[in-house]
N, C-alpha and C. Protein backbone atom coordinates (compact mmCIF):
# COMPACT_ATOMS: atom_id res chain seq x y z
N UNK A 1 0.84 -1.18 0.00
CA UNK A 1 0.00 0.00 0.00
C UNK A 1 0.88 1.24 0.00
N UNK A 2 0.58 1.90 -0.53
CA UNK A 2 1.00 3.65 -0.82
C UNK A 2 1.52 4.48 0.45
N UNK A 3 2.14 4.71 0.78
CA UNK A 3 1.84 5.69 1.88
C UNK A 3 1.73 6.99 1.59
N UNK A 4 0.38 7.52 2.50
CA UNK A 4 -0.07 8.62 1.94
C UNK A 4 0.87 9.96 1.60
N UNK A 5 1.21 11.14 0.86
CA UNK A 5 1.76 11.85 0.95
C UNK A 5 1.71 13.17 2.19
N UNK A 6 2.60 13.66 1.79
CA UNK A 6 2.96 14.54 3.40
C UNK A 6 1.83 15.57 3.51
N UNK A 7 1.46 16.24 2.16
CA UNK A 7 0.19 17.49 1.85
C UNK A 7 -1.30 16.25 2.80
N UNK A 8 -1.23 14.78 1.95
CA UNK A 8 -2.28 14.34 3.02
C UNK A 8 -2.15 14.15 4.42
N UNK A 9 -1.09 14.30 4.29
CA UNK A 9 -0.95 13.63 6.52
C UNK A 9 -0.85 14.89 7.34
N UNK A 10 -0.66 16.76 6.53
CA UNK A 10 -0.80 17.51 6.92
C UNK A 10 -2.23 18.24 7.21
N UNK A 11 -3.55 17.27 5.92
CA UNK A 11 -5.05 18.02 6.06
C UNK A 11 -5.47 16.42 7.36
N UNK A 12 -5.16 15.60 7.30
CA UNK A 12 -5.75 15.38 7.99
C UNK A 12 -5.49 15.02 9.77
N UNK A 13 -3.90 16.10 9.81
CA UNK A 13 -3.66 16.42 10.91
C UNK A 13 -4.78 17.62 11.47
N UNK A 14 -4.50 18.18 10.15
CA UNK A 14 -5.64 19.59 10.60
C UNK A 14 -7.33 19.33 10.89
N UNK A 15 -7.44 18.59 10.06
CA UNK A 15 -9.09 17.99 10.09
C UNK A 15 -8.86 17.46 11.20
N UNK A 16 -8.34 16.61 12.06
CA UNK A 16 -8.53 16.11 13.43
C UNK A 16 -8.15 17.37 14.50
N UNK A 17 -7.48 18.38 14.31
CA UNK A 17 -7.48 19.38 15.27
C UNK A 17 -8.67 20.29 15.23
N UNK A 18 -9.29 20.50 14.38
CA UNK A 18 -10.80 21.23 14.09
C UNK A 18 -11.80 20.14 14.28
N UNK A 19 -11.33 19.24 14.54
CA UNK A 19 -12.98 18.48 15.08
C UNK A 19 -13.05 18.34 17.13
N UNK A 20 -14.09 17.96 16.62
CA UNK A 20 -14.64 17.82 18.27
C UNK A 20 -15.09 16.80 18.98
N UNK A 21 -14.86 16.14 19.74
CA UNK A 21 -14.80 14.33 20.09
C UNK A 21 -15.27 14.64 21.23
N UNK A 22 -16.78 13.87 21.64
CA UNK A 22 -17.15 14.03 23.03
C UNK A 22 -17.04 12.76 23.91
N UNK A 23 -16.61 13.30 24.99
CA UNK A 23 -16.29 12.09 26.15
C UNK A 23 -17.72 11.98 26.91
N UNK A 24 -17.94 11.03 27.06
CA UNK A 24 -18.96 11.04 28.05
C UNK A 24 -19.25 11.59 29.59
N UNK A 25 -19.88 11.87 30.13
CA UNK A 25 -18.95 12.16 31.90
C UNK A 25 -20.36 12.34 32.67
N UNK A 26 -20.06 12.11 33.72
CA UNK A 26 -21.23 12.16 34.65
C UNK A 26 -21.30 12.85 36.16
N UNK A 27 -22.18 13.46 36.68
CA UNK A 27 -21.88 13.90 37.76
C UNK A 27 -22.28 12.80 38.88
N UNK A 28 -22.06 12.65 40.15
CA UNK A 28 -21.88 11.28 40.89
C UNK A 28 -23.72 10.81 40.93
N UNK A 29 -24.30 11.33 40.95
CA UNK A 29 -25.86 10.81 40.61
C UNK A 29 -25.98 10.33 39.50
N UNK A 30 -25.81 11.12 38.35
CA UNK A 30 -26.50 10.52 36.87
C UNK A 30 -24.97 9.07 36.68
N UNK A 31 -24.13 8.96 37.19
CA UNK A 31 -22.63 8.03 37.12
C UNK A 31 -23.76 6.72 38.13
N UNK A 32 -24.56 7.05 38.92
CA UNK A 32 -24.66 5.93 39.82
C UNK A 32 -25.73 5.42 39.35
N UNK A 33 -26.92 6.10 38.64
CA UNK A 33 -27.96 5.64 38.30
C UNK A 33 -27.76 4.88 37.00
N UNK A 34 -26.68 5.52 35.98
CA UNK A 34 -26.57 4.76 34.34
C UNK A 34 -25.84 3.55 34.92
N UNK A 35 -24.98 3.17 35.84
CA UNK A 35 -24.55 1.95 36.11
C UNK A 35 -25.57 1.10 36.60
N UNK A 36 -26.57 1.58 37.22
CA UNK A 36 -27.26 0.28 37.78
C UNK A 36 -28.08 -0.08 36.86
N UNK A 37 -28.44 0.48 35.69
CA UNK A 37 -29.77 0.49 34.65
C UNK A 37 -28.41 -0.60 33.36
N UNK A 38 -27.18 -0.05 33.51
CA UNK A 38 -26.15 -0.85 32.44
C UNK A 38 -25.81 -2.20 32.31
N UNK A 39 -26.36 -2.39 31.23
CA UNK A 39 -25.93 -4.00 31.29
C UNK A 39 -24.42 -4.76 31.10
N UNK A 40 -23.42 -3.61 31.30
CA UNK A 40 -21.69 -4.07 31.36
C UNK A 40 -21.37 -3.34 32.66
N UNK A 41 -22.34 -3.21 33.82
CA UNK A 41 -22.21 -2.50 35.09
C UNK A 41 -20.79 -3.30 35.85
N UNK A 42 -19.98 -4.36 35.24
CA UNK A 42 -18.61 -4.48 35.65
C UNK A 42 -17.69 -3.67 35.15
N UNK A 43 -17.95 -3.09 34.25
CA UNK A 43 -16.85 -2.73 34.11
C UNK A 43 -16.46 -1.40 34.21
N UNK A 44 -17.63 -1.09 35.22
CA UNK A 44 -17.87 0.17 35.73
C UNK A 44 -16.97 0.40 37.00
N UNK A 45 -15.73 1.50 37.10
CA UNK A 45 -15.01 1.45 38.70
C UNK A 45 -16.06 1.20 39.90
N UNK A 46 -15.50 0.67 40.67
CA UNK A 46 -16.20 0.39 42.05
C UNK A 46 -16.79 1.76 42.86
N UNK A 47 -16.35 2.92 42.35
CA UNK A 47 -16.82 4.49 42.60
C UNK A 47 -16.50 5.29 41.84
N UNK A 48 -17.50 6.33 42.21
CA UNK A 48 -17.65 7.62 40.94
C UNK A 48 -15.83 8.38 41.54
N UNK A 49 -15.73 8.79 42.61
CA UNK A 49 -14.28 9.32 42.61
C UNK A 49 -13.08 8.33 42.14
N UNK A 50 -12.82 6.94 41.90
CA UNK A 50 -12.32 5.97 41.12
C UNK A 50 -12.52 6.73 39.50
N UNK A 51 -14.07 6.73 38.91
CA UNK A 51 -14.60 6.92 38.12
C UNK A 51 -13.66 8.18 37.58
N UNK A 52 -14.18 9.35 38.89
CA UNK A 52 -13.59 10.45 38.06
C UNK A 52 -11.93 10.91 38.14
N UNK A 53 -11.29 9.83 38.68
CA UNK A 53 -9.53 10.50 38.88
C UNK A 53 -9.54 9.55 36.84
N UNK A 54 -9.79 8.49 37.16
CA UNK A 54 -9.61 7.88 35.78
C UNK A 54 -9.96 8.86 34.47
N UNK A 55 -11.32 9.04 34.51
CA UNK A 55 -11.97 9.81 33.38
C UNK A 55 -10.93 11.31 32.76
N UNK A 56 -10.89 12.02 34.40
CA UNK A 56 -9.70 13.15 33.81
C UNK A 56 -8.37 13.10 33.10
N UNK A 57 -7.92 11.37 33.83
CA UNK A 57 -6.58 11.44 32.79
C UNK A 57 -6.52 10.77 32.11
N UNK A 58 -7.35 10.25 31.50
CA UNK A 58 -7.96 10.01 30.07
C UNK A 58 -8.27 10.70 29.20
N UNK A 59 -9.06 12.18 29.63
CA UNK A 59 -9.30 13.23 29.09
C UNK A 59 -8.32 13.75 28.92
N UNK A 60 -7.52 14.50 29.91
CA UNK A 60 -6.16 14.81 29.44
C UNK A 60 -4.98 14.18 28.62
N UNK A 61 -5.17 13.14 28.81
CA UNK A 61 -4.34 11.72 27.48
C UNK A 61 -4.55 12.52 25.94
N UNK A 62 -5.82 12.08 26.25
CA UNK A 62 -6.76 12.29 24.85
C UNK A 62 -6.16 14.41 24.40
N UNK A 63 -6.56 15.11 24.85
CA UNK A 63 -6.29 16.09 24.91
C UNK A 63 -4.79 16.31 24.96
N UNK A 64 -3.88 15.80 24.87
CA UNK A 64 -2.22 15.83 24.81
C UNK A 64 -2.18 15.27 23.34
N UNK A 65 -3.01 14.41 22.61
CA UNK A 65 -2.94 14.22 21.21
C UNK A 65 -2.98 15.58 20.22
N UNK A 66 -3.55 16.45 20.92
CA UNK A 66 -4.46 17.54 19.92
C UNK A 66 -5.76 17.59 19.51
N UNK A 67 -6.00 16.39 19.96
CA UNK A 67 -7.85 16.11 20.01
C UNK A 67 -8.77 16.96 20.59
N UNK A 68 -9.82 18.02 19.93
CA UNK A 68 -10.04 18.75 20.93
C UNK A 68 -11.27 18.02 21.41
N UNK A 69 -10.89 17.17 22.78
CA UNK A 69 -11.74 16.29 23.18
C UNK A 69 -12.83 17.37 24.71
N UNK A 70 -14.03 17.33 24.88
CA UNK A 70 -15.21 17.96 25.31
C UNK A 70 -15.87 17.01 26.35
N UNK A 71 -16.27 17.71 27.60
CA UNK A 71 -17.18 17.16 28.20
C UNK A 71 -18.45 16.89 27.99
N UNK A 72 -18.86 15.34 27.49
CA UNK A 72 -20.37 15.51 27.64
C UNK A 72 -21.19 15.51 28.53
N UNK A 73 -21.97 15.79 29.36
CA UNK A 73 -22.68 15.14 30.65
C UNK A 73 -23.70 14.26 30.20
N UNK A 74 -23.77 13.12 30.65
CA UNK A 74 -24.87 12.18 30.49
C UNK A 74 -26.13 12.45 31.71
N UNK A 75 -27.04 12.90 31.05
CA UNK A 75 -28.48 12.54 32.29
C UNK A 75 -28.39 11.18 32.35
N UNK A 76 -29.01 10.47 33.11
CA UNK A 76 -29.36 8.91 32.83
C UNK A 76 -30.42 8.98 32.45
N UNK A 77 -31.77 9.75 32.85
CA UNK A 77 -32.87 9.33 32.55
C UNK A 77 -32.83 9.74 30.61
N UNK A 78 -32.19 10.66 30.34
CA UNK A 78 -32.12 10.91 28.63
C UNK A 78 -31.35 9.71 27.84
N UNK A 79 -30.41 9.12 28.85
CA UNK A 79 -29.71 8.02 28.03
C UNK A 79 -30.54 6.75 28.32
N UNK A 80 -31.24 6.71 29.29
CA UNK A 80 -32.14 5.13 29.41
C UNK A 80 -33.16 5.76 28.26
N UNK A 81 -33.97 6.61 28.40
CA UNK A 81 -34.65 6.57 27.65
C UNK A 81 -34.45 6.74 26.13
N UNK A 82 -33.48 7.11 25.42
CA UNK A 82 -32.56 6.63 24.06
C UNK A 82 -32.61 5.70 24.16
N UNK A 83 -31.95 4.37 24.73
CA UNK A 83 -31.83 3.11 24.83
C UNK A 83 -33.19 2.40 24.24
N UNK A 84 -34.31 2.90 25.55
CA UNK A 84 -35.54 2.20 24.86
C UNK A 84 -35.92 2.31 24.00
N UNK A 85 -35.85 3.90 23.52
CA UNK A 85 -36.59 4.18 22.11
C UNK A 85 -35.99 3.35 20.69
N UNK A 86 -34.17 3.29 20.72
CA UNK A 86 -33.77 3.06 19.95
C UNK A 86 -33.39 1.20 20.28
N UNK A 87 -34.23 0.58 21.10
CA UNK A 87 -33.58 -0.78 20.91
C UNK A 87 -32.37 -1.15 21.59
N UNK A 88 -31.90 -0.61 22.19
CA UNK A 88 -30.11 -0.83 22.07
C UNK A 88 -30.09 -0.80 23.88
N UNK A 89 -29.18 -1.49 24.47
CA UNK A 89 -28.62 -2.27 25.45
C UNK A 89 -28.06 -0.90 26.08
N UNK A 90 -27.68 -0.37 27.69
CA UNK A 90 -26.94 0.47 28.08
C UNK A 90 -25.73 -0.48 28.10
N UNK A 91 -25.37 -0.26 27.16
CA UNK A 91 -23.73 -0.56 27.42
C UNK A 91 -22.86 0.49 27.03
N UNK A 92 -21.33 0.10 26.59
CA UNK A 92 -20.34 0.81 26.79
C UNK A 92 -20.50 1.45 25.17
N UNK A 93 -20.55 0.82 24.18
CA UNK A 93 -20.74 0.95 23.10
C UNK A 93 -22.32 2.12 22.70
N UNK A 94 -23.42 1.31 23.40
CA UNK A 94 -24.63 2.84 22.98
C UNK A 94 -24.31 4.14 23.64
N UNK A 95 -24.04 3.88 25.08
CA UNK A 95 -23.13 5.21 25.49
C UNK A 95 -22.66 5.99 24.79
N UNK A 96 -21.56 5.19 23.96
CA UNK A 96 -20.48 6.45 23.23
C UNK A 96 -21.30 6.74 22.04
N UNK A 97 -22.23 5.61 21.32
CA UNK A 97 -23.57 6.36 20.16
C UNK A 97 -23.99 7.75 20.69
N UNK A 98 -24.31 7.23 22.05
CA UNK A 98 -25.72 8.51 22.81
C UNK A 98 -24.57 9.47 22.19
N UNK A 99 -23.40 9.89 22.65
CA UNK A 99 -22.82 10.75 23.42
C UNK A 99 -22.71 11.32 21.49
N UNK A 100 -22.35 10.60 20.69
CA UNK A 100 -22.02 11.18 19.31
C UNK A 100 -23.52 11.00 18.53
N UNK A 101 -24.49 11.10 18.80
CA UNK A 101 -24.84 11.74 18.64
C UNK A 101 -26.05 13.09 18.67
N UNK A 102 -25.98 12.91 20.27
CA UNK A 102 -26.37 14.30 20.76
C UNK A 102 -25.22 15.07 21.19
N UNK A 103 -23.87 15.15 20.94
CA UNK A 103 -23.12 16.32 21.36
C UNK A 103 -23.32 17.34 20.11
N UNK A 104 -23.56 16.86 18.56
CA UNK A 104 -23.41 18.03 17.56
C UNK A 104 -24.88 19.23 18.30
N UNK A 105 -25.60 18.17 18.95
CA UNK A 105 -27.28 19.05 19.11
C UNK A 105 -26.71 20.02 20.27
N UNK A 106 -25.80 19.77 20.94
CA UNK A 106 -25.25 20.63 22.17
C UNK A 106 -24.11 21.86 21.52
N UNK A 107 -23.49 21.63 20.77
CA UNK A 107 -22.69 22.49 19.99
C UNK A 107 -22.77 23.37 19.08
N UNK A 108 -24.52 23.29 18.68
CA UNK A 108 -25.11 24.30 17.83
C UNK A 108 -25.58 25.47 19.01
């Protein structure tokens, strides 16, 4: 395979610094309620302060790429109820759906 040229590895350095990647995040209520309603509730830390030392330096990870990575807040009751409407399991995977795609509706 080709490797791409330098003009491409320079737009789509830039195209990933102009986009916007939302993390999910929760405050210690809506974090305690989407775990108990989640059906991968293992692999959820044993606490929301566990939860949140992890989440920040992850965020900051992510954010040391150039990613301009964003807090989303998850309600639970808006993400259970997505779930039902759309069929789909609270897991780790519809989560990050929910989160992409209601963050563009938060950014307008």
């Amino acid at each position: 395979m080709k490797k791409p040229s330098l003009m491409d590895r320079l737009r789509l350095k830039k195209a990933t610094r102009n986009s916007v990647v939302g993390v999910g995040w929760y405050d210690e209520n809506n974090w305690e309620r989407v775990k108990l309603a989640a059906t991968d509730s293992e692999i959820f830390e044993t606490s929301y302060s566990e939860w949140l030392e992890i989440a920040l330096a992850a965020l900051s990870d992510i954010r040391k790429t150039g990613i301009n990575a964003v807090q989303f807040y998850i309600v639970a009751d808006e993400l259970i109820t997505w779930c039902q409407v759309n069929e789909k399991p609270n897991n780790a995977v519809y989560r990050a759906e929910f989160v992409a795609e209601k963050l563009p509706l938060k950014l307008n």
